[in-house]
PDB file of N, CA and C in Angstrom:
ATOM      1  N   UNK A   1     -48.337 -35.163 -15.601  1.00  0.00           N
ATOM      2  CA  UNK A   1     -48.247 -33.749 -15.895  1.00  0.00           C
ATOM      3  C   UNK A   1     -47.416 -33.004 -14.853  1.00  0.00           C
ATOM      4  N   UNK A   2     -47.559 -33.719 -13.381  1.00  0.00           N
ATOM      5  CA  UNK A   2     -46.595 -32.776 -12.545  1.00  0.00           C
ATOM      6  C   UNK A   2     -44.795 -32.927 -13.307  1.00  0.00           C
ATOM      7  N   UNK A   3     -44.258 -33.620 -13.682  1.00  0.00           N
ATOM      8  CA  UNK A   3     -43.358 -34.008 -14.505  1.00  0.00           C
ATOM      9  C   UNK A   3     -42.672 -32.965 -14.883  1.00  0.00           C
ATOM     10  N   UNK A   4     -43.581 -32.121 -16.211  1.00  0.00           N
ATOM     11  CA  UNK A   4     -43.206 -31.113 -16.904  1.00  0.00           C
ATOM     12  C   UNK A   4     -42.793 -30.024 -16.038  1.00  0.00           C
ATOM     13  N   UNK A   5     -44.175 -29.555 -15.081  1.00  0.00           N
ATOM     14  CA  UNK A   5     -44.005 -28.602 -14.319  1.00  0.00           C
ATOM     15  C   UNK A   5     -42.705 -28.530 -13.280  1.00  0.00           C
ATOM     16  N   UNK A   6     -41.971 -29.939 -12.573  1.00  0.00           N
ATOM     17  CA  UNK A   6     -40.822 -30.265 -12.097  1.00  0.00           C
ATOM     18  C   UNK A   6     -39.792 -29.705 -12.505  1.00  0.00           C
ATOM     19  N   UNK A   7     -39.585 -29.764 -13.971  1.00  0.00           N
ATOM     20  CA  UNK A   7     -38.317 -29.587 -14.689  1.00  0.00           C
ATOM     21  C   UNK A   7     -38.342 -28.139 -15.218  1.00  0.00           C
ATOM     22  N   UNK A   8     -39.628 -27.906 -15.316  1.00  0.00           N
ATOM     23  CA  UNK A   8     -39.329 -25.979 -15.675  1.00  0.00           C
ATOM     24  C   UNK A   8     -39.369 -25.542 -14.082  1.00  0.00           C
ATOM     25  N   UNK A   9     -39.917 -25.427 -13.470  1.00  0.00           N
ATOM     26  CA  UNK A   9     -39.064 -25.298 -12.076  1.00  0.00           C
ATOM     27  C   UNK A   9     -37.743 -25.216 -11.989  1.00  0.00           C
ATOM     28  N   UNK A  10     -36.752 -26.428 -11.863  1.00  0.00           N
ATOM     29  CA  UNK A  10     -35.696 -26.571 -11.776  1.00  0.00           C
ATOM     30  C   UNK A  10     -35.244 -25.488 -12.894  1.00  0.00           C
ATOM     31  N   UNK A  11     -35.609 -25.556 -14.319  1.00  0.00           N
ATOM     32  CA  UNK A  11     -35.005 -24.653 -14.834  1.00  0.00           C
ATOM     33  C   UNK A  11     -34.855 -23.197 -14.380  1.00  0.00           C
ATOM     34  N   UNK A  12     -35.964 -22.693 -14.025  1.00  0.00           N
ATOM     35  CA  UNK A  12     -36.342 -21.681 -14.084  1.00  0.00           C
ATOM     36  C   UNK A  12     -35.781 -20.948 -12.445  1.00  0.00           C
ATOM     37  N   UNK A  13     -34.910 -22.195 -11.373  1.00  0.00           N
ATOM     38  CA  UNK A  13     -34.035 -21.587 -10.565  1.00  0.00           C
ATOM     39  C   UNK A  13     -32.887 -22.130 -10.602  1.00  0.00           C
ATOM     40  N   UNK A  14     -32.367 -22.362 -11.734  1.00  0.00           N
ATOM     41  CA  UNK A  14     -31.107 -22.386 -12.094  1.00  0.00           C
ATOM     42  C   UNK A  14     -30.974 -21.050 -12.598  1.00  0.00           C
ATOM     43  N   UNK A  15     -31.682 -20.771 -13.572  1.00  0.00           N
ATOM     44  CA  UNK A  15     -31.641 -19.712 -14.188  1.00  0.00           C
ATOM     45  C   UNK A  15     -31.632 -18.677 -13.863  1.00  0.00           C
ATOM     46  N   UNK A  16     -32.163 -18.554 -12.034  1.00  0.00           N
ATOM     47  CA  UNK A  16     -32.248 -17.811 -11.526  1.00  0.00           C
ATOM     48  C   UNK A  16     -31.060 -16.993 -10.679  1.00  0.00           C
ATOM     49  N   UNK A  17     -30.598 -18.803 -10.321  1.00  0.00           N
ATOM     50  CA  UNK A  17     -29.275 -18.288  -9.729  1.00  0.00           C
ATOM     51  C   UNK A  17     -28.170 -18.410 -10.704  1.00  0.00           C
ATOM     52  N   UNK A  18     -27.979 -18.685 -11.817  1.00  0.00           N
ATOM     53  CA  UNK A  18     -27.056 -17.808 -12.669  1.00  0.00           C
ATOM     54  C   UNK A  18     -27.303 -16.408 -13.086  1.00  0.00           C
ATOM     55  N   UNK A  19     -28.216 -16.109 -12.952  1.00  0.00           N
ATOM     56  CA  UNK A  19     -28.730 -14.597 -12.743  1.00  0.00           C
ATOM     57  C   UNK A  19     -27.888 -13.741 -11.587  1.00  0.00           C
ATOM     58  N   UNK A  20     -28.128 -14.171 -10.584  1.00  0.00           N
ATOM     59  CA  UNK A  20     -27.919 -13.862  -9.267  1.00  0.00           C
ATOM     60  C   UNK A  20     -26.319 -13.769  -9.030  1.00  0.00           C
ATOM     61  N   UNK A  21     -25.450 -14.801  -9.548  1.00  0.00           N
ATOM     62  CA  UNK A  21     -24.034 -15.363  -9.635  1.00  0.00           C
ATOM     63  C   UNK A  21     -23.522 -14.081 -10.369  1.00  0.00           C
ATOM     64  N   UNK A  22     -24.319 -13.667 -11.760  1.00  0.00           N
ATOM     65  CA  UNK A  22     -23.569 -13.151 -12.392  1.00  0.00           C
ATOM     66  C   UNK A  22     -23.599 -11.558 -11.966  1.00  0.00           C
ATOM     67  N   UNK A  23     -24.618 -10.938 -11.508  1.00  0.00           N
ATOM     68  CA  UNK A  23     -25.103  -9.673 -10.808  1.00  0.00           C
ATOM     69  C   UNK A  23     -24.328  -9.624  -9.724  1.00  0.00           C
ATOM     70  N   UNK A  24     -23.949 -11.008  -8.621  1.00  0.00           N
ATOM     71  CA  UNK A  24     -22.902 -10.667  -7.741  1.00  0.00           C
ATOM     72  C   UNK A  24     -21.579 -10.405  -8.109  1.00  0.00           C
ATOM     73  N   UNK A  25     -21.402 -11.128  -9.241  1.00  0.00           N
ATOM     74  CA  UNK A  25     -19.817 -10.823 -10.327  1.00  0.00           C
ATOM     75  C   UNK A  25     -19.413  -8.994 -10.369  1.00  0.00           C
ATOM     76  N   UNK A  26     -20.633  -9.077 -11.126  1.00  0.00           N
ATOM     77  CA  UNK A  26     -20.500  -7.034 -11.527  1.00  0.00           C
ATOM     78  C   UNK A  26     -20.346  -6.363 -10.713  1.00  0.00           C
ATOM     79  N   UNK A  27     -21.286  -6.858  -9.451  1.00  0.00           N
ATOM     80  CA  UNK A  27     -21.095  -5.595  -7.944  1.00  0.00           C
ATOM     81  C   UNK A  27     -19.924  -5.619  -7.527  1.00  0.00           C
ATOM     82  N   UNK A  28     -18.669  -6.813  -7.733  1.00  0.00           N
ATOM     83  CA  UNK A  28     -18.026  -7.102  -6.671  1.00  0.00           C
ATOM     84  C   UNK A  28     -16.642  -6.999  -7.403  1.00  0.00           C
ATOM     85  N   UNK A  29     -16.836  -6.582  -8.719  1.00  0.00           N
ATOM     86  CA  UNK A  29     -15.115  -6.990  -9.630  1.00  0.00           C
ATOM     87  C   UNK A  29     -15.102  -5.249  -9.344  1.00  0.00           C
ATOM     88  N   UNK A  30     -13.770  -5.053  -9.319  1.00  0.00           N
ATOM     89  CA  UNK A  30     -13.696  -3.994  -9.694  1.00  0.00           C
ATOM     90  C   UNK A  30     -13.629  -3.129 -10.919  1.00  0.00           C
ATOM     91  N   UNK A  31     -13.864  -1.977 -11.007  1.00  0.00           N
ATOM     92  CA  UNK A  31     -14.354  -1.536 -12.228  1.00  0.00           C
ATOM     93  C   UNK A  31     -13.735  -0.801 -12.836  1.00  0.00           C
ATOM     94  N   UNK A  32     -13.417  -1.349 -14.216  1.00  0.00           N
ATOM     95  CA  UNK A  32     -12.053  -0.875 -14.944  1.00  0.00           C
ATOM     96  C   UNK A  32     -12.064  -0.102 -16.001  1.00  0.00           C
ATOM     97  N   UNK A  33     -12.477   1.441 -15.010  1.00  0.00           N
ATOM     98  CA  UNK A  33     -12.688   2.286 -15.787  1.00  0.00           C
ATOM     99  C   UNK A  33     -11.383   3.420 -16.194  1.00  0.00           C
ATOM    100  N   UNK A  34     -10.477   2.995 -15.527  1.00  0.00           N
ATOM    101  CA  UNK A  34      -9.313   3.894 -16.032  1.00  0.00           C
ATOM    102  C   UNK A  34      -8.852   4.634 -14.822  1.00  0.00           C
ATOM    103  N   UNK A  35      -9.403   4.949 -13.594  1.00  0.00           N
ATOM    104  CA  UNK A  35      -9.036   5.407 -13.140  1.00  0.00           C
ATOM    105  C   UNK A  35      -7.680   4.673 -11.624  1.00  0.00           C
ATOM    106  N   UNK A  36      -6.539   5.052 -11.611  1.00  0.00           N
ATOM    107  CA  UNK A  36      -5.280   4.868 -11.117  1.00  0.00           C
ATOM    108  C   UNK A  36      -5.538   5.579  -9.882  1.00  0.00           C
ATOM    109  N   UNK A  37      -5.047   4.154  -8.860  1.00  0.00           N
ATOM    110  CA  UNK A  37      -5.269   4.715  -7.187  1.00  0.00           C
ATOM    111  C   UNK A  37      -3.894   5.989  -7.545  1.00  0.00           C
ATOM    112  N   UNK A  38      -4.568   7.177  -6.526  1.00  0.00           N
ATOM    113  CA  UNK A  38      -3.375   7.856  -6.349  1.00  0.00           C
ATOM    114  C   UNK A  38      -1.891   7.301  -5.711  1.00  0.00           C
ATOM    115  N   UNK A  39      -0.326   7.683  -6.222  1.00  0.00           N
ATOM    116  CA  UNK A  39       0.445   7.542  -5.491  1.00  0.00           C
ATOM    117  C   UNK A  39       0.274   7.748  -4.145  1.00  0.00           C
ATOM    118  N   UNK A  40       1.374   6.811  -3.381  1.00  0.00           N
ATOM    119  CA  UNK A  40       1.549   6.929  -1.695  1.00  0.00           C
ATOM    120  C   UNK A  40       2.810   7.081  -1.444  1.00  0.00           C
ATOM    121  N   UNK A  41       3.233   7.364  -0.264  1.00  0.00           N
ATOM    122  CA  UNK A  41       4.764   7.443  -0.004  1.00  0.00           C
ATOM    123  C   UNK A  41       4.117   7.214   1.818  1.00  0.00           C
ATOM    124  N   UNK A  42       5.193   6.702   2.622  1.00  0.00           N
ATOM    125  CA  UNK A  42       5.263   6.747   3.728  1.00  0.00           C
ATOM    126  C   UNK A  42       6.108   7.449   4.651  1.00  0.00           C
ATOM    127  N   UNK A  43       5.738   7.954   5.641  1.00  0.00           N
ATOM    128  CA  UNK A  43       7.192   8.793   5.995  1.00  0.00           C
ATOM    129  C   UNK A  43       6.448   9.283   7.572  1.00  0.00           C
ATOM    130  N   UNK A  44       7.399   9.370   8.497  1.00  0.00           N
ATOM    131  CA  UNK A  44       7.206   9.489   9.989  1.00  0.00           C
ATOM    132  C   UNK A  44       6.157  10.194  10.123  1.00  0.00           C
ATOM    133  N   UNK A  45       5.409   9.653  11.196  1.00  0.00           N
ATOM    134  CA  UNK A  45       4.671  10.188  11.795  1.00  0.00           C
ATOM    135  C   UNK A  45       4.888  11.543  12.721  1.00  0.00           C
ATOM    136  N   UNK A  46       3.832  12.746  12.800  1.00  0.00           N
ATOM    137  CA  UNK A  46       3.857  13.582  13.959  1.00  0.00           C
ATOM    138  C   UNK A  46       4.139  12.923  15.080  1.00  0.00           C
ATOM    139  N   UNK A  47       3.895  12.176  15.615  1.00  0.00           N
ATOM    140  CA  UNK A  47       4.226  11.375  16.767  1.00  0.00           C
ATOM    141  C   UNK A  47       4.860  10.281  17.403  1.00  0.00           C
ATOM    142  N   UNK A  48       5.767  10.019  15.994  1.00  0.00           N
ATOM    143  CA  UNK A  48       7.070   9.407  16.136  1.00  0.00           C
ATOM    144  C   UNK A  48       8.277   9.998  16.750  1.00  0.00           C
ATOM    145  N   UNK A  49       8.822   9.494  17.785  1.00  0.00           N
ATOM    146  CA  UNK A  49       9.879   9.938  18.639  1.00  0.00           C
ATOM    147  C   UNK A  49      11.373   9.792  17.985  1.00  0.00           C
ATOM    148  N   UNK A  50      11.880  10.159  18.210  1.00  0.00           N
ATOM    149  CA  UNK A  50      13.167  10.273  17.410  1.00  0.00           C
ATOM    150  C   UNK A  50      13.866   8.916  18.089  1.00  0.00           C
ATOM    151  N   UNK A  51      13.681   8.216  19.160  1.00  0.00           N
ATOM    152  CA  UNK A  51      14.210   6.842  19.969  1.00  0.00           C
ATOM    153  C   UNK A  51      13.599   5.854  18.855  1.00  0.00           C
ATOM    154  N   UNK A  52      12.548   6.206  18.588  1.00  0.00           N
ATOM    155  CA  UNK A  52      11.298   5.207  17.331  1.00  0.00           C
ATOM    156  C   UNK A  52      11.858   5.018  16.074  1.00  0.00           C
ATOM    157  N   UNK A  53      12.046   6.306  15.561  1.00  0.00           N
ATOM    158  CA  UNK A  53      12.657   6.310  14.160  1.00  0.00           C
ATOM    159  C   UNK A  53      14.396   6.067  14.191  1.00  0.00           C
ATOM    160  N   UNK A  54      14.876   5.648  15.630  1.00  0.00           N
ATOM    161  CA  UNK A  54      16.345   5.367  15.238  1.00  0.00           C
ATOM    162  C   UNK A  54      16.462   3.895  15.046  1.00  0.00           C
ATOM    163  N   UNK A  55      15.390   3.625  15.996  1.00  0.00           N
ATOM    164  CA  UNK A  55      14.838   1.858  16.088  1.00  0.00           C
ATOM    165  C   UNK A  55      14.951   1.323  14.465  1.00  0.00           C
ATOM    166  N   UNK A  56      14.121   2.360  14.224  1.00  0.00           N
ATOM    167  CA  UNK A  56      13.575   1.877  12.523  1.00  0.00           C
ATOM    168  C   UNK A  56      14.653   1.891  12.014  1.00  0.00           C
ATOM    169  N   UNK A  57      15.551   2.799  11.580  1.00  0.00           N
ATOM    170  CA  UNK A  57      16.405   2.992  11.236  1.00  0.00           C
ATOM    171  C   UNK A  57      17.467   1.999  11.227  1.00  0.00           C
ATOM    172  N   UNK A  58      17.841   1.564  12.552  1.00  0.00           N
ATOM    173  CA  UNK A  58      18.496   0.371  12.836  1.00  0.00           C
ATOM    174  C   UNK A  58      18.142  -0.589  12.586  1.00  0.00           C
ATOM    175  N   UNK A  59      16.440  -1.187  12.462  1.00  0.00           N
ATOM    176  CA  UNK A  59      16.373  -2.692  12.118  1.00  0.00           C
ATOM    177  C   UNK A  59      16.293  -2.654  10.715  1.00  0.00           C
ATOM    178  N   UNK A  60      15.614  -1.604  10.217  1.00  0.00           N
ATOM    179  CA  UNK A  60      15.852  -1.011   8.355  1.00  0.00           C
ATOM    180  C   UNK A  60      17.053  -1.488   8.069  1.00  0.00           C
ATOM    181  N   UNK A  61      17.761  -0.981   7.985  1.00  0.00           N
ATOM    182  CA  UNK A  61      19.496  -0.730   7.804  1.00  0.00           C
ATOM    183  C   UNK A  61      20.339  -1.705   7.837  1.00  0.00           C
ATOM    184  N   UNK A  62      19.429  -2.506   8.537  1.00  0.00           N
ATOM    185  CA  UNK A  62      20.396  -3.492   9.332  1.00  0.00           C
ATOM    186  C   UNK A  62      20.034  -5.259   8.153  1.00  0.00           C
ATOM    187  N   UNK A  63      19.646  -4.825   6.873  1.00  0.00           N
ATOM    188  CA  UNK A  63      19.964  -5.904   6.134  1.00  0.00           C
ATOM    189  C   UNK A  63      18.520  -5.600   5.270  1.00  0.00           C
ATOM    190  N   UNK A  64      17.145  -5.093   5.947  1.00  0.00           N
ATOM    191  CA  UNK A  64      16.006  -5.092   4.815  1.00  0.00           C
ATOM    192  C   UNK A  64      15.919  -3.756   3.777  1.00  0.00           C
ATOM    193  N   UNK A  65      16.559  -3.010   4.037  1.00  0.00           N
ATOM    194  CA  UNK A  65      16.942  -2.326   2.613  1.00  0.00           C
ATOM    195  C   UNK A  65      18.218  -1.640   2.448  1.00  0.00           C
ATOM    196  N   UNK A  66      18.430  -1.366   1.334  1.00  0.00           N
ATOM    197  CA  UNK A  66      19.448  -0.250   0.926  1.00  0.00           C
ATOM    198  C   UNK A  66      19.546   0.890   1.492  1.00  0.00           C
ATOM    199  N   UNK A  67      20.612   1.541   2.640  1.00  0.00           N
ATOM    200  CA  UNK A  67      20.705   2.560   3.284  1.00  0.00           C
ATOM    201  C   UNK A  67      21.571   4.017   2.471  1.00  0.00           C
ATOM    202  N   UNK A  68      22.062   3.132   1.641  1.00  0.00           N
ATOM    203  CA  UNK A  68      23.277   4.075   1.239  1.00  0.00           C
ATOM    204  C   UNK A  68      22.806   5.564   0.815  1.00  0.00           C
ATOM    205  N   UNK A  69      21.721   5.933   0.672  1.00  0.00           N
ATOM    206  CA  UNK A  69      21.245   7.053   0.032  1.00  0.00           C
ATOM    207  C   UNK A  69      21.263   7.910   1.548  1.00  0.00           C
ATOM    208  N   UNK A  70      21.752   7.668   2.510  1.00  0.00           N
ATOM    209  CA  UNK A  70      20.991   8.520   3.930  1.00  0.00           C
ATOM    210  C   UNK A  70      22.660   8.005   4.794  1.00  0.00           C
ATOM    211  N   UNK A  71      23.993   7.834   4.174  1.00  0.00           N
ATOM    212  CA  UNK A  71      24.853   7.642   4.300  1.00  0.00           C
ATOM    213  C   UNK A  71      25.380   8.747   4.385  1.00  0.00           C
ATOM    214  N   UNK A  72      26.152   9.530   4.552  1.00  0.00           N
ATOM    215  CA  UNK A  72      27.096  10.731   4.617  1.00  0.00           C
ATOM    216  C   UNK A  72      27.580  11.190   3.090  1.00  0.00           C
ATOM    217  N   UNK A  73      27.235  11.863   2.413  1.00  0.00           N
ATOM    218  CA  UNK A  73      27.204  11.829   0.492  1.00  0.00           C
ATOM    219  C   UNK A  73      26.679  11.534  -0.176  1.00  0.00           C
ATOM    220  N   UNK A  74      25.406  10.573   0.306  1.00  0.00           N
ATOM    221  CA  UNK A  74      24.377  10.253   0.252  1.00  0.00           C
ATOM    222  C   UNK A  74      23.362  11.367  -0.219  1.00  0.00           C
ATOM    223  N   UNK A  75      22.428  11.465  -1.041  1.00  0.00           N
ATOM    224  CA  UNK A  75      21.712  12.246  -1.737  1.00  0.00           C
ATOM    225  C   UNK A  75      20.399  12.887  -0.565  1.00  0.00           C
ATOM    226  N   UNK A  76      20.199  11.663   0.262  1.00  0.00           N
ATOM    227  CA  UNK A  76      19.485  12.080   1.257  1.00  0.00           C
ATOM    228  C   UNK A  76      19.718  11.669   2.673  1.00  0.00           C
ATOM    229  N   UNK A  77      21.033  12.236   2.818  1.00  0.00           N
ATOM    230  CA  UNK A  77      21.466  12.615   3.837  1.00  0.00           C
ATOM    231  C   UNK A  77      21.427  13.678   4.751  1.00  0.00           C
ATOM    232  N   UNK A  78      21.158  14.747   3.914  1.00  0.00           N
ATOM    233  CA  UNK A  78      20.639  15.847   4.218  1.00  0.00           C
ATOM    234  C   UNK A  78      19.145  16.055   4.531  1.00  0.00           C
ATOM    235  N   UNK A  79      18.463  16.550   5.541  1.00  0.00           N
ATOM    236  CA  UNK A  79      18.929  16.530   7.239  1.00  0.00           C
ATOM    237  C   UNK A  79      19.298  15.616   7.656  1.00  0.00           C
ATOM    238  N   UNK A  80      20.528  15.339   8.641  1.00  0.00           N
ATOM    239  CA  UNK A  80      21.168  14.197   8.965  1.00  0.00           C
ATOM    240  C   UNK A  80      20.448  14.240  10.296  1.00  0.00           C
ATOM    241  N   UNK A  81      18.903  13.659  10.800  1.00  0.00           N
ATOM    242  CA  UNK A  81      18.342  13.950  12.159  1.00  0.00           C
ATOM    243  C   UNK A  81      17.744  12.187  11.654  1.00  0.00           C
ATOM    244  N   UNK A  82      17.160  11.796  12.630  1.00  0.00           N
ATOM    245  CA  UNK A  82      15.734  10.295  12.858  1.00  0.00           C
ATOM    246  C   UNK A  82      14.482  10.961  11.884  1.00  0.00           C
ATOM    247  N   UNK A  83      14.545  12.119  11.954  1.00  0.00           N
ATOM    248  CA  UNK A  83      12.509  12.523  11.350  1.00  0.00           C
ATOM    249  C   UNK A  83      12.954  12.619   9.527  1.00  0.00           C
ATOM    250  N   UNK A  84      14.568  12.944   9.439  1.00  0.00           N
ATOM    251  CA  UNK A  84      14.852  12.532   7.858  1.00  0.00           C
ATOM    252  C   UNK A  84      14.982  11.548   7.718  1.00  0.00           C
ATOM    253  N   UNK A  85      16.437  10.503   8.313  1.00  0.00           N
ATOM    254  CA  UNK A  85      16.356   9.739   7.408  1.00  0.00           C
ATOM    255  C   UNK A  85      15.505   8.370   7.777  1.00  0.00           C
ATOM    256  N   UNK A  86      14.870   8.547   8.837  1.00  0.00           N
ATOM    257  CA  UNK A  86      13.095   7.787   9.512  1.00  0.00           C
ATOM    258  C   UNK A  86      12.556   7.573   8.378  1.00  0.00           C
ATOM    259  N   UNK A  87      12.254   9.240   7.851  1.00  0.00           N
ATOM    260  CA  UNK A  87      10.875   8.675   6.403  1.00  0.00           C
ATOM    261  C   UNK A  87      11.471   8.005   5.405  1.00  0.00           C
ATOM    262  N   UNK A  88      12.761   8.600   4.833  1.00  0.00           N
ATOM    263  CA  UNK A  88      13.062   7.508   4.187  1.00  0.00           C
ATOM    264  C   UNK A  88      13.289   6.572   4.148  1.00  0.00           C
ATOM    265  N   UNK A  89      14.177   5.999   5.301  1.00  0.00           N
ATOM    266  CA  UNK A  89      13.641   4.468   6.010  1.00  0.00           C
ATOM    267  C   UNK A  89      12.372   3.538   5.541  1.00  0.00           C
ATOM    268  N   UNK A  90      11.378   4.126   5.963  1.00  0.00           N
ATOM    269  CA  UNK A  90       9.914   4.375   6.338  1.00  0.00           C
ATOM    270  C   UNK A  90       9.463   3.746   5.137  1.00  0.00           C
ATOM    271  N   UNK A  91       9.547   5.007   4.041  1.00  0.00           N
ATOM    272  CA  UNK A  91       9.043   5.078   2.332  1.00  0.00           C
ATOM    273  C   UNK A  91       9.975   3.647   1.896  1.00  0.00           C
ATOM    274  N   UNK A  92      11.389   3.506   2.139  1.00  0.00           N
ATOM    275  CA  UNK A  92      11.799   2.657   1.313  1.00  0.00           C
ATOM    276  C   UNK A  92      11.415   1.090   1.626  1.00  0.00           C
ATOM    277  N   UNK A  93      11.311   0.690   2.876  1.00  0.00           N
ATOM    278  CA  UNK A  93      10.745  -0.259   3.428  1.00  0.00           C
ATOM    279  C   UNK A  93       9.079  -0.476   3.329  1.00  0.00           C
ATOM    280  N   UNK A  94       8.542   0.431   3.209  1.00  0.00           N
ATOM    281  CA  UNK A  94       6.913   0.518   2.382  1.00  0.00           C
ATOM    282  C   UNK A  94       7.077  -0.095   1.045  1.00  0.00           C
ATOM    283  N   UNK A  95       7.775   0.615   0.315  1.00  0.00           N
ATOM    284  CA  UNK A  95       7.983   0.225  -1.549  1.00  0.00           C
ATOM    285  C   UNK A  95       8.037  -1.583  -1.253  1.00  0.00           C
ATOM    286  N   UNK A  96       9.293  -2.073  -0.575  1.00  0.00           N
ATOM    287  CA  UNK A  96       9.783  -3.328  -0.395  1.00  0.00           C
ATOM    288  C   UNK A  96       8.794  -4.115   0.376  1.00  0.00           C
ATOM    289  N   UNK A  97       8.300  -3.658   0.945  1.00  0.00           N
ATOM    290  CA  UNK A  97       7.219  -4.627   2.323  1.00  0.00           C
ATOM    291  C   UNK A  97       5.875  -4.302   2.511  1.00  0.00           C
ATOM    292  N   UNK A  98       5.367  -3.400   1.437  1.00  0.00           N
ATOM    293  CA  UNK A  98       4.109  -2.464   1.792  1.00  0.00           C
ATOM    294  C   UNK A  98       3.404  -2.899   3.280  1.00  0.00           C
ATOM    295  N   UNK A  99       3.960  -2.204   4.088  1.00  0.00           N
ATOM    296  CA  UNK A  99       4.281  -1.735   5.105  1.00  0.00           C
ATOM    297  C   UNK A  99       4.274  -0.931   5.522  1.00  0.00           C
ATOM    298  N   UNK A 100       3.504   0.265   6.046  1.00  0.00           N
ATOM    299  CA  UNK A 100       4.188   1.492   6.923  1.00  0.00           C
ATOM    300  C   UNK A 100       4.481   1.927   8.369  1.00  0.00           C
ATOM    301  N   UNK A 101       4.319   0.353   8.740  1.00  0.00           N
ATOM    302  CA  UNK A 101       4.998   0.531  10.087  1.00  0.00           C
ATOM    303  C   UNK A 101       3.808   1.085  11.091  1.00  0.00           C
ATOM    304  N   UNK A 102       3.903   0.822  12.584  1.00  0.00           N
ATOM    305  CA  UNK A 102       3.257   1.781  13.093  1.00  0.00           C
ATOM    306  C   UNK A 102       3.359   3.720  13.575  1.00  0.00           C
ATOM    307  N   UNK A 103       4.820   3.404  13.027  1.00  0.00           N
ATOM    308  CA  UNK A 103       5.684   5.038  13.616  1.00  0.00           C
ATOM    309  C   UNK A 103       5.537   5.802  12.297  1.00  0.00           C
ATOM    310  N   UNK A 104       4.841   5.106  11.273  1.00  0.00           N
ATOM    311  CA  UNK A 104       4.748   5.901   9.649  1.00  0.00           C
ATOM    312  C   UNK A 104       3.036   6.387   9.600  1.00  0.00           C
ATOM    313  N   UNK A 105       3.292   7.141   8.471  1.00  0.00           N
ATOM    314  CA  UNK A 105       1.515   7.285   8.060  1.00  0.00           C
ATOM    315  C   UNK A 105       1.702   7.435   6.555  1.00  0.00           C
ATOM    316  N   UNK A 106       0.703   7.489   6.200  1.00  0.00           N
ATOM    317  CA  UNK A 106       0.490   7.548   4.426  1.00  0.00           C
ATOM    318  C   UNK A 106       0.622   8.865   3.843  1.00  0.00           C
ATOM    319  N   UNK A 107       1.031   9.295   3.023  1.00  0.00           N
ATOM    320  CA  UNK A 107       0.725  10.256   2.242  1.00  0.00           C
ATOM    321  C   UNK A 107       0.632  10.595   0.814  1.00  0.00           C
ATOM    322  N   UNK A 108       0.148  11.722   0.389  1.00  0.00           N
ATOM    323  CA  UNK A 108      -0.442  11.533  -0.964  1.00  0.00           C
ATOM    324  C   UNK A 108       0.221  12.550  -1.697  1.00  0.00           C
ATOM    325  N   UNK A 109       1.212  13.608  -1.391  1.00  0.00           N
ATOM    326  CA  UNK A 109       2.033  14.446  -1.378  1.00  0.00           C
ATOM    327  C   UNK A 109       3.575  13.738  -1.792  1.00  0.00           C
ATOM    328  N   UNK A 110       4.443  13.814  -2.863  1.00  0.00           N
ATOM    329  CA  UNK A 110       5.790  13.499  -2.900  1.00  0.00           C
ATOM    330  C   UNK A 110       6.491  14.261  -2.153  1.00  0.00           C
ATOM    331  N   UNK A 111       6.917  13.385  -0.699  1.00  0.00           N
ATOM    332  CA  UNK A 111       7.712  14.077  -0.154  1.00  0.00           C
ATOM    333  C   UNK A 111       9.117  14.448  -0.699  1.00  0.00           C
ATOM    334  N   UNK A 112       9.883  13.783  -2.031  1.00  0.00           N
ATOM    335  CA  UNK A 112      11.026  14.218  -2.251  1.00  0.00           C
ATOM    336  C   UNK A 112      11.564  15.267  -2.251  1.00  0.00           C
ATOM    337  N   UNK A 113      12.807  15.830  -2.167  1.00  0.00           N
ATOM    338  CA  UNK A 113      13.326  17.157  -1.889  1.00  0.00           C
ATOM    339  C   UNK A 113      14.767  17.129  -2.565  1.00  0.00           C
ATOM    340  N   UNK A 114      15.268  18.503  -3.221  1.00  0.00           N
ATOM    341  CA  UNK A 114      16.056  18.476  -4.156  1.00  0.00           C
ATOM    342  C   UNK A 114      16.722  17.301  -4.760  1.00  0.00           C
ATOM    343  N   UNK A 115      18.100  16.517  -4.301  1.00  0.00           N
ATOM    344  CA  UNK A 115      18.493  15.577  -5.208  1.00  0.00           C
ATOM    345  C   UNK A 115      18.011  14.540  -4.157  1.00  0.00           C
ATOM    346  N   UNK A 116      17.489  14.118  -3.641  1.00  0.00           N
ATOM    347  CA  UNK A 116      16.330  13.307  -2.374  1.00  0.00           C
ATOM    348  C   UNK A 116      15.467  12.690  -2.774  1.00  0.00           C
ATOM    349  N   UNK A 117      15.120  11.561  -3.937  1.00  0.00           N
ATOM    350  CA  UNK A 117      13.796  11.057  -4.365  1.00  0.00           C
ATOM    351  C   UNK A 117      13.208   9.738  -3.833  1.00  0.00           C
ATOM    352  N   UNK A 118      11.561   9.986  -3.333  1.00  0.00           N
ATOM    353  CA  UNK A 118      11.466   9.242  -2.983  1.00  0.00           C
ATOM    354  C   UNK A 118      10.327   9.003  -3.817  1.00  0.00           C
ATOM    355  N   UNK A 119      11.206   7.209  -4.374  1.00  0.00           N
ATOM    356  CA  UNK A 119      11.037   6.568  -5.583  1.00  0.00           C
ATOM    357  C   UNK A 119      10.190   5.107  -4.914  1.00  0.00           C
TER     358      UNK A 119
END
């Protein structure tokens, strides 16, 4: 008779921990209720130095993305300073490397500006 009692046992913590398996499933998937992380963009920090963002600028530029937009006719060229074309630097190397660097911060605001998009 111990026999019977053996095997509903065993059942009865299997059963338990497929219970358990599947309750850790639900807590832990994320939940796909429709709602879309807000956009981000990256772009210089308050406390990025303009020596920092030329850095960036230069190792940016210098083969990991497309500069031409922050070129002279360039759409966002305008302000021609490190704290402009830094963020865009910044943002475009985020998109490509999600990345924002330590001289960047996040934001939740489109920084783009007239013909200036940061895409």
């Amino acid at each position: 008779m111990a026999r019977p009692d053996l095997y509903l046992c065993c059942i009865t913590i299997l059963l338990g921990l497929f219970a358990l398996s599947t309750c850790e499933q639900s807590t832990l998937a994320k939940p796909n209720d429709g709602d879309i992380p807000p956009p981000t963009w990256c772009v210089a920090s308050a406390a990025a130095t303009d020596a920092q963002l030329q850095g960036f600028i230069d190792f940016a530029c210098g083969g990991k993305i497309d500069c031409r937009f922050i070129q002279p006719g360039g759409d966002c060229y305008d302000p021609n300073t490190p704290r402009g074309h830094g963020s865009w630097c910044l943002d475009t190397y985020y998109r490509e490397y999600k990345d924002c660097n330590q001289i960047g911060t996040i934001v939740y605001q489109d920084p783009s500006y007239g013909d200036c998009l940061y895409i």
